[in-house]
N, C-alpha and C. Protein backbone atom coordinates (compact mmCIF):
# COMPACT_ATOMS: atom_id res chain seq x y z
N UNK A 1 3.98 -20.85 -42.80
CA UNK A 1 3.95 -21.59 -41.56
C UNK A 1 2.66 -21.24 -40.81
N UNK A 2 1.78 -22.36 -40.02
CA UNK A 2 0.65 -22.19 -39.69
C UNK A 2 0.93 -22.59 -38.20
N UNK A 3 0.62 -21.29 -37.75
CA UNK A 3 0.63 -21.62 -35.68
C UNK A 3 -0.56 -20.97 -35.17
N UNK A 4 -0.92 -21.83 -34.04
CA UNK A 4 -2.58 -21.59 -33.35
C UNK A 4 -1.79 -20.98 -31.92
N UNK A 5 -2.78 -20.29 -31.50
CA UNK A 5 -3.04 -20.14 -30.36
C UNK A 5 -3.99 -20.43 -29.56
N UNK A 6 -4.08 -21.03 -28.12
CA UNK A 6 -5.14 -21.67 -27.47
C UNK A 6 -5.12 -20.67 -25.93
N UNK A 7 -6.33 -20.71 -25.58
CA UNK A 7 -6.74 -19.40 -24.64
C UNK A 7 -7.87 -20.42 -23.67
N UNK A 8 -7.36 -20.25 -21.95
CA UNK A 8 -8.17 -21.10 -21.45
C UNK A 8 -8.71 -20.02 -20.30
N UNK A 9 -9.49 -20.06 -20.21
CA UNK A 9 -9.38 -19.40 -18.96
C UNK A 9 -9.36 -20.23 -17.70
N UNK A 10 -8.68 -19.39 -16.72
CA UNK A 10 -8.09 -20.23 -15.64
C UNK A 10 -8.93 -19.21 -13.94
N UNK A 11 -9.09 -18.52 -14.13
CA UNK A 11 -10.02 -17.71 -13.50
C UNK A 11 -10.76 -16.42 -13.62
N UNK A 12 -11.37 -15.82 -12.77
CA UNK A 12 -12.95 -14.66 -13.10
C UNK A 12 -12.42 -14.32 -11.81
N UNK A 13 -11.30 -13.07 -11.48
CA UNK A 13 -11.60 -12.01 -10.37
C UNK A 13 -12.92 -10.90 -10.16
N UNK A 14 -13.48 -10.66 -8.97
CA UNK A 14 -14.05 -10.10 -9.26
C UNK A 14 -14.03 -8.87 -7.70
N UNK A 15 -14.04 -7.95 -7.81
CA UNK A 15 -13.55 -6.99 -6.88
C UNK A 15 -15.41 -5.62 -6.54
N UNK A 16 -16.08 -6.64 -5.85
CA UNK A 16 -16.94 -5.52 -5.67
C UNK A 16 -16.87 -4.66 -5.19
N UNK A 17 -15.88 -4.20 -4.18
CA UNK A 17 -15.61 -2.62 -3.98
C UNK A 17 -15.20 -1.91 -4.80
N UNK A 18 -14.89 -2.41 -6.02
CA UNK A 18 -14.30 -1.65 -7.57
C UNK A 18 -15.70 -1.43 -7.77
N UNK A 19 -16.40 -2.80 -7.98
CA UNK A 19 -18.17 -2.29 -9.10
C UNK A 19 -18.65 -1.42 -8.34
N UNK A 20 -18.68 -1.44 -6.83
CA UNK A 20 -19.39 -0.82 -6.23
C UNK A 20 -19.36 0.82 -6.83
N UNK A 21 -17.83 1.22 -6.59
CA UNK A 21 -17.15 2.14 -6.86
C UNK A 21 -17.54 3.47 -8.41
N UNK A 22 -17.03 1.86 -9.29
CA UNK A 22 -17.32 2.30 -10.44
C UNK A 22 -18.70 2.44 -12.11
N UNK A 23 -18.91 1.46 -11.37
CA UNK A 23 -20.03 0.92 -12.66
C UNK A 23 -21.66 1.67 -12.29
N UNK A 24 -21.67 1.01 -13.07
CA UNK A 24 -23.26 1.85 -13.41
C UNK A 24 -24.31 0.82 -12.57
N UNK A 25 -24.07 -0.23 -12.64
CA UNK A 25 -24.63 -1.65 -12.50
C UNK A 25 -23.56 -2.23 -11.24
N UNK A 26 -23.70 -1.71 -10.27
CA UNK A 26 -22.23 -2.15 -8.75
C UNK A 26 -22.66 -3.52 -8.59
N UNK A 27 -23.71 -4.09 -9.01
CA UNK A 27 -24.26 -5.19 -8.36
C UNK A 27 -24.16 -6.51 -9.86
N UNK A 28 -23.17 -5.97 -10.58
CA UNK A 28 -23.14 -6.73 -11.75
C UNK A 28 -22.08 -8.19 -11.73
N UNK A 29 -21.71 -8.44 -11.11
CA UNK A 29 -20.85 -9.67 -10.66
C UNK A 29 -19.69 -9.74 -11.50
N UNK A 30 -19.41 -11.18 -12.07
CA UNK A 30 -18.30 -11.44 -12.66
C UNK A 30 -18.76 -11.03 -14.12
N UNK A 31 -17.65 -11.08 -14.95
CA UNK A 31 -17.72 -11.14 -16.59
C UNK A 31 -18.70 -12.39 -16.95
N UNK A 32 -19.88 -11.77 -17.69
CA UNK A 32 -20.37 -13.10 -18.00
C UNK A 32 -20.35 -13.72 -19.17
N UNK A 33 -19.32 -13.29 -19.77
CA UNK A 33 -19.09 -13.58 -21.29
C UNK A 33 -18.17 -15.15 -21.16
N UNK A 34 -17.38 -15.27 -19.96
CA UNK A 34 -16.49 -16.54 -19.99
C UNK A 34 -16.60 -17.44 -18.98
N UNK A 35 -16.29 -18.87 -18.51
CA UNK A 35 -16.59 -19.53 -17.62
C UNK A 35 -15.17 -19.92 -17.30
N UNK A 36 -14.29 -20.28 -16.19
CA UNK A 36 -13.28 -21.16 -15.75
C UNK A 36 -14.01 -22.21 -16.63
N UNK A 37 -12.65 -22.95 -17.77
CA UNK A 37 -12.44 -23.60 -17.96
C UNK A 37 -12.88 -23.66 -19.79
N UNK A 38 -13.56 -22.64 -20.14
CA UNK A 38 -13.44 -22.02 -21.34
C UNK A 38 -12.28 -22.53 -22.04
N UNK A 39 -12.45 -23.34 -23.42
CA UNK A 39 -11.11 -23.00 -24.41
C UNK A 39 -11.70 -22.56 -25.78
N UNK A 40 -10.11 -21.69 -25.91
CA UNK A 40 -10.46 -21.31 -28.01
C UNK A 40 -9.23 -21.57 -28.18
N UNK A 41 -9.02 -21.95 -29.29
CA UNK A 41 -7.99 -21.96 -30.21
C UNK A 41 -8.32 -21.11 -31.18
N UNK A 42 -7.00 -20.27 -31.59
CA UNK A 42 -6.92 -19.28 -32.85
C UNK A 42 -6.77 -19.68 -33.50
N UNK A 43 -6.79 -19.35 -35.02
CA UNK A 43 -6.24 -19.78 -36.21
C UNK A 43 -5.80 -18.30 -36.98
N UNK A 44 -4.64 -18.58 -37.46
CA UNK A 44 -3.89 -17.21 -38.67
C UNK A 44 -3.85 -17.67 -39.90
N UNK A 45 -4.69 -18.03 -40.89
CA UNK A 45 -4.08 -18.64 -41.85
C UNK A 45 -4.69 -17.27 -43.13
N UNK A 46 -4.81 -17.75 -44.27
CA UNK A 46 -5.29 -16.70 -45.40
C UNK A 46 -6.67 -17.25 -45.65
N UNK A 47 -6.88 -18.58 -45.10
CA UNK A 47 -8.84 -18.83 -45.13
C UNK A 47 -9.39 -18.28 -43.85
N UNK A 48 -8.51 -18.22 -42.65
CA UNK A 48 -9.38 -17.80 -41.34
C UNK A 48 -8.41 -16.75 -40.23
N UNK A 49 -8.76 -15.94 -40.31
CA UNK A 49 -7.59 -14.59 -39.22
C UNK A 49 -9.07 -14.36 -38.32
N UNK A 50 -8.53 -15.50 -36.90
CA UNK A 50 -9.17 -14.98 -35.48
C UNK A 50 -8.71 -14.02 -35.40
N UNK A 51 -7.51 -13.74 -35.07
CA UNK A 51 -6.72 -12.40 -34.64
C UNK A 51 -7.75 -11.25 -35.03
N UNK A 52 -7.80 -10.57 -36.00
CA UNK A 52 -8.52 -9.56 -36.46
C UNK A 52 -9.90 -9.41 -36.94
N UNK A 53 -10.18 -10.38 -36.69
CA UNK A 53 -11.72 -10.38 -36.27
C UNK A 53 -12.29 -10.95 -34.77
N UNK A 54 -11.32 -11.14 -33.76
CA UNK A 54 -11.43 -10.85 -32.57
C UNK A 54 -12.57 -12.36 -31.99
N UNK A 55 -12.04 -13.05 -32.95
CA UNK A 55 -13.19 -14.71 -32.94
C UNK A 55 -14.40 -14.58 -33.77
N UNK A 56 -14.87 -13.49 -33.75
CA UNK A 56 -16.16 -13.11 -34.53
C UNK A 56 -17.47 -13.08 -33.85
N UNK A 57 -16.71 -11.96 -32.62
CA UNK A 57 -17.24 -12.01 -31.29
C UNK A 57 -17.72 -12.32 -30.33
N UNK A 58 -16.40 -13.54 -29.83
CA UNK A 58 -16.46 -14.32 -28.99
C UNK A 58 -15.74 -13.53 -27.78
N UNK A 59 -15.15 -12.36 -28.25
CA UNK A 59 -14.27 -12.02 -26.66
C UNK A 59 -15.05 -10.45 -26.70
N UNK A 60 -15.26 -9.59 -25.60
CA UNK A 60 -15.27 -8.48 -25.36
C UNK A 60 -14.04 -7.55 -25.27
N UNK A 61 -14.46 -6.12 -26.47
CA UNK A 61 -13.18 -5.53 -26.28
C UNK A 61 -11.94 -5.21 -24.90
N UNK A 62 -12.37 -5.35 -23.99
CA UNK A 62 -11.77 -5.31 -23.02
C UNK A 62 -10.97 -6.66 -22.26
N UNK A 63 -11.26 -7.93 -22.81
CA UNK A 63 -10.56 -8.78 -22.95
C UNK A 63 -9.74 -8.90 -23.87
N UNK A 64 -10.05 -8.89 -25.44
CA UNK A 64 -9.45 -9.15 -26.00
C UNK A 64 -8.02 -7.73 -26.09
N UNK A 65 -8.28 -6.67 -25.48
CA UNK A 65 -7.46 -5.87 -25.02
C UNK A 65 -6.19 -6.19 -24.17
N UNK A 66 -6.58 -7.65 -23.46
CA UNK A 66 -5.75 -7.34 -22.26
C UNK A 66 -5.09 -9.18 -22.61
N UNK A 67 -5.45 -9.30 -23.80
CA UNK A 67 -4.40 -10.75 -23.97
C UNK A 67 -4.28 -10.67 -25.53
N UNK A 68 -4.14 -9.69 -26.31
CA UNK A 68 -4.64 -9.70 -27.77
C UNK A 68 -2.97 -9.73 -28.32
N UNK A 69 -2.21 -8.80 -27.57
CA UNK A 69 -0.85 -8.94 -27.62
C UNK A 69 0.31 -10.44 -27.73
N UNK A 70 0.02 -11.29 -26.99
CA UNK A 70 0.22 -12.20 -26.42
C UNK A 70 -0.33 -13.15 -27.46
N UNK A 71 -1.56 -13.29 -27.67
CA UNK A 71 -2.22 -14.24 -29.21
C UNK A 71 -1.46 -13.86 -30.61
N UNK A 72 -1.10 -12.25 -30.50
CA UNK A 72 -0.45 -11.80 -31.69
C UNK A 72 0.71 -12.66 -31.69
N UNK A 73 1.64 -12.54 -30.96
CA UNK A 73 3.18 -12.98 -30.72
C UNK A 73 3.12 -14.76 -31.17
N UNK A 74 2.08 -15.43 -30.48
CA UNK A 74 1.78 -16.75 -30.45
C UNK A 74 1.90 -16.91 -32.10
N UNK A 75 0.35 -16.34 -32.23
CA UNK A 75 0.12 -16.76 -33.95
C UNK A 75 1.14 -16.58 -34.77
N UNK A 76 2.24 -15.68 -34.90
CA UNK A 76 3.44 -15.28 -35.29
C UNK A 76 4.78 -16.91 -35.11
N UNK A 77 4.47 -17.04 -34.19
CA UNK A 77 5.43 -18.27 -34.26
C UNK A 77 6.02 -17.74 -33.08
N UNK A 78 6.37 -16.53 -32.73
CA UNK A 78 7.55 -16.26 -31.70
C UNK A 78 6.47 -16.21 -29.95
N UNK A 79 8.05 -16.01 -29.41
CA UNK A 79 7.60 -15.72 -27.82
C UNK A 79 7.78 -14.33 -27.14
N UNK A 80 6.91 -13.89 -26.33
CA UNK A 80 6.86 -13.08 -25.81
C UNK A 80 8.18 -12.72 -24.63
N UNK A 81 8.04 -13.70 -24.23
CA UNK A 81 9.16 -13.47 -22.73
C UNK A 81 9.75 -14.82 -22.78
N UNK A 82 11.09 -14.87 -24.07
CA UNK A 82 11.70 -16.10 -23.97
C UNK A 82 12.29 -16.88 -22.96
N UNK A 83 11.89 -18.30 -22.55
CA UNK A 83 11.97 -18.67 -21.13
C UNK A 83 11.47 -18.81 -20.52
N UNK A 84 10.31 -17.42 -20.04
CA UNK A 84 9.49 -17.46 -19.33
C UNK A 84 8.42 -18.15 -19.45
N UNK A 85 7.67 -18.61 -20.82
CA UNK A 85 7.01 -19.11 -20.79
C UNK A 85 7.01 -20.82 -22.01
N UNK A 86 5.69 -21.59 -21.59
CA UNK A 86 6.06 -22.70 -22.55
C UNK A 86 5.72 -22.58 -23.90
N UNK A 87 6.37 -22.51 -24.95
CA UNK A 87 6.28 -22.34 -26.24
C UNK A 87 5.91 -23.30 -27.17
């Protein structure tokens, strides 16, 4: 069975009293790796695994950290929080 997952982004928080705080670069703005309104679709199959090659570095580890879970469950066929979300 072959199931995609699709990833949009829907917004770019950005908290300069954090950069200020923390980074090396305080004056570094948003993530500039993605734009509102960005899409990917995954693919799991045995010719192409986004999943574990992470797009083929289209996401930064720290994104793909913080939704990689969620693409897993997708590509799998199942749901994360049955109900909660649209499947």
């Amino acid at each position: 069975m072959k199931h995609q997952c699709k990833i949009t982004v829907l917004e770019r928080k950005v908290f300069p009293e954090l950069q200020e705080q923390y980074l090396a670069d305080p004056k570094s703005g948003p993530c500039p790796c993605f734009k509102v309104g960005d899409t990917f679709v995954l693919d799991r199959t045995p010719e192409k695994d986004d999943f574990y090659h992470l797009m083929n570095g289209k996401f930064c580890g720290e994104a793909w950290d913080a939704v990689s879970r969620y693409v897993y469950t997708a590509l799998q066929g199942g749901s994360i929080m049955h109900g909660w979300t649209n499947d």
